[in-house]
Protein backbone atom coordinates (compact mmCIF):
# COMPACT_ATOMS: atom_id res chain seq x y z
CA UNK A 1 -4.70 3.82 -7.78
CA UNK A 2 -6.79 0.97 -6.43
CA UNK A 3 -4.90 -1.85 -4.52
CA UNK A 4 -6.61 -5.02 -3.53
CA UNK A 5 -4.72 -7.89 -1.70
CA UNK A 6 -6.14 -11.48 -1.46
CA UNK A 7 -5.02 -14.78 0.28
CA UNK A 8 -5.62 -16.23 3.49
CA UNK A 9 -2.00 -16.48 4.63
CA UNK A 10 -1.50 -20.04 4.59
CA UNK A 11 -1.72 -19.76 0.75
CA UNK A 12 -0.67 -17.25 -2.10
CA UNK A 13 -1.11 -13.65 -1.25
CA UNK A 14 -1.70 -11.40 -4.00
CA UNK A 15 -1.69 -7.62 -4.91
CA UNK A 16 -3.82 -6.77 -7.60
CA UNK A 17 -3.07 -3.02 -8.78
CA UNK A 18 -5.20 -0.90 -10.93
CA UNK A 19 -3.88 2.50 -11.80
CA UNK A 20 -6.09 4.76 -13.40
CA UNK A 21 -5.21 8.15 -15.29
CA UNK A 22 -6.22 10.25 -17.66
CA UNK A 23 -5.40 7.90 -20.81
CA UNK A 24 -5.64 4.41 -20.49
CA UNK A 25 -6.39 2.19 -17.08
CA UNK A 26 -3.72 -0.62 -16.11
CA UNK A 27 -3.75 -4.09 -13.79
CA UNK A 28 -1.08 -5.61 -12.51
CA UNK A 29 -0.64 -8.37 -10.32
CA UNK A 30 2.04 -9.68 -8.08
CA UNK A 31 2.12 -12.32 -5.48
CA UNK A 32 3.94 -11.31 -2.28
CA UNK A 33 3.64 -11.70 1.37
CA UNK A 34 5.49 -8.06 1.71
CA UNK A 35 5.50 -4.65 -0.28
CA UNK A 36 8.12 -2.01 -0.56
CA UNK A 37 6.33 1.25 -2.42
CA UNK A 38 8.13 4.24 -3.61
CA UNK A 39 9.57 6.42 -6.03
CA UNK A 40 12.72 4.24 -6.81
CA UNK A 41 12.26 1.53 -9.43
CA UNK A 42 13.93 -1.00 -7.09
CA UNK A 43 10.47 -1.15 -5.21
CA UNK A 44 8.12 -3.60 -6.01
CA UNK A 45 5.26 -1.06 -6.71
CA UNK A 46 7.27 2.29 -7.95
CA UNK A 47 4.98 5.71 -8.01
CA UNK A 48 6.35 8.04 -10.12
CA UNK A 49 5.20 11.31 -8.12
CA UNK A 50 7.86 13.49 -6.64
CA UNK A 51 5.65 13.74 -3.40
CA UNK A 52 6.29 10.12 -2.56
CA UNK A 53 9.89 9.39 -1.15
CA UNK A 54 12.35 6.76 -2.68
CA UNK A 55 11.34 3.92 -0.18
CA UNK A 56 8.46 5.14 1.36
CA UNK A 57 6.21 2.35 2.54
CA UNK A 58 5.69 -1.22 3.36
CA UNK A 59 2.31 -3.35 3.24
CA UNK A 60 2.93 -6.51 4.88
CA UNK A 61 0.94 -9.44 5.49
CA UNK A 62 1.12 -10.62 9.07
CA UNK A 63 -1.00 -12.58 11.77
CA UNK A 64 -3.50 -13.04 9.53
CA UNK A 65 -3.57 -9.12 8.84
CA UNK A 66 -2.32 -6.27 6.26
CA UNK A 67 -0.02 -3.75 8.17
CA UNK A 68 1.48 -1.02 6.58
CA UNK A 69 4.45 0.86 7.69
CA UNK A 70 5.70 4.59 6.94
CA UNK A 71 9.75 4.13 6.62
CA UNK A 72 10.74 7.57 7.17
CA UNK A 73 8.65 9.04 4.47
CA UNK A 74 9.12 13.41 3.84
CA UNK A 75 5.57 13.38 2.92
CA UNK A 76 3.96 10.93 5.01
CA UNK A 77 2.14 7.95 5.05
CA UNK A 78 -1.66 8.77 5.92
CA UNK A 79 -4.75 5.79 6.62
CA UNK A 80 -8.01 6.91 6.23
CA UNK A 81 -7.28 10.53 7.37
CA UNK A 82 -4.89 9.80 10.37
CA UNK A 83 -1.01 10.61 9.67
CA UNK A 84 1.34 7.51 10.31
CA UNK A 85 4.49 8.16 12.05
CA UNK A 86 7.74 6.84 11.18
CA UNK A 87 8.47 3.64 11.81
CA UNK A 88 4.78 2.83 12.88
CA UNK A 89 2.56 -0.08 11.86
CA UNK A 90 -0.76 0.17 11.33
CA UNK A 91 -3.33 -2.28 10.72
CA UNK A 92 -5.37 -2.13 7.50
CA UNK A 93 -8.58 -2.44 7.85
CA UNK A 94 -10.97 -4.44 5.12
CA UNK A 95 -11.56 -1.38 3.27
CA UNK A 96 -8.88 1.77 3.66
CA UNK A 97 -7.68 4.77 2.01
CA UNK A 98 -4.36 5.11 2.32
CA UNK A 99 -2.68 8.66 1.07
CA UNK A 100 1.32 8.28 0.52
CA UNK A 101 2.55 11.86 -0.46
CA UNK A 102 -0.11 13.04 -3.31
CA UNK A 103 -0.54 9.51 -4.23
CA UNK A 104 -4.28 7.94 -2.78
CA UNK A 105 -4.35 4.03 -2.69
CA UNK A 106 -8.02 2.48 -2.16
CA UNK A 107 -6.98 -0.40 -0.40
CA UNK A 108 -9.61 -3.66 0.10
CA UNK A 109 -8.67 -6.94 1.85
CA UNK A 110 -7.86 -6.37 5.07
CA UNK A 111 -9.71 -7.08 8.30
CA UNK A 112 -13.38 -5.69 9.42
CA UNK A 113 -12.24 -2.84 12.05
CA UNK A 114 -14.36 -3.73 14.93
C-alpha cells in the first residue's frame, strides 16, 4: 500500500491511497486533516488483515507536519524500522515506511528529517 499526503495546511490536505495486490491495483483519495486506520470499517482507511487492530492508528496533520500515532495497537505501529509505543507521536518524515501489523505503508509528504 502506498500512501501519499499533499497540502500545505492552510489549504486542502489530501491522502492519495494506492493499494496494490495480486489482481488489480486501486487509488483512492480522500481529503482530511486527520486519519483513523484499522481493521474496523468505521475507519477512514480500513485494512482488512487480522494483524492490524480495530483502531490502530492515526496520521494527523499538525504544525505544518504529518504525525502518526499508535492507539494501543496488539501488533504495533513501526516507522522506518523503529517500534512506536502506545500513545506516542511520531513525526513523519518526507519519505517513510511505516509497518502497522503485517500491513507496510510507503508513506511520501512529510518533512525532510534533518
Amino acid at each position: 500500500m502506498e500512501a501519499i499526503f499533499f497540502g500545505d495546511g492552510n489549504n486542502t490536505n489530501g491522502l492519495k491511497l494506492r493499494r496494490i495486490n495480486n489482481l488489480s491495483e486501486e487509488e483512492y483519495i480522500l481529503f482530511f486533516r486527520e486519519v483513523n486506520i484499522g481493521r474496523k470499517s468505521e475507519n477512514i482507511v480500513c485494512i482488512n488483515s487480522e494483524k492490524v487492530s480495530d483502531i490502530h492508528a492515526k496520521i494527523r496533520y499538525r504544525d505544518n507536519q504529518y504525525w502518526i500515532e499508535d492507539l494501543k495497537s496488539e501488533n504495533g505501529t513501526w516507522v522506518n524500522g523503529k517500534r512506536i509505543q502506545s500513545g506516542e507521536e511520531v513525526a513523519l518524515g518526507k519519505i517513510s515506511d511505516i509497518s502497522l501489523g503485517d500491513v507496510k505503508v510507503h508513506f511520501r509528504g512529510g518533512k525532510d528529517s534533518g
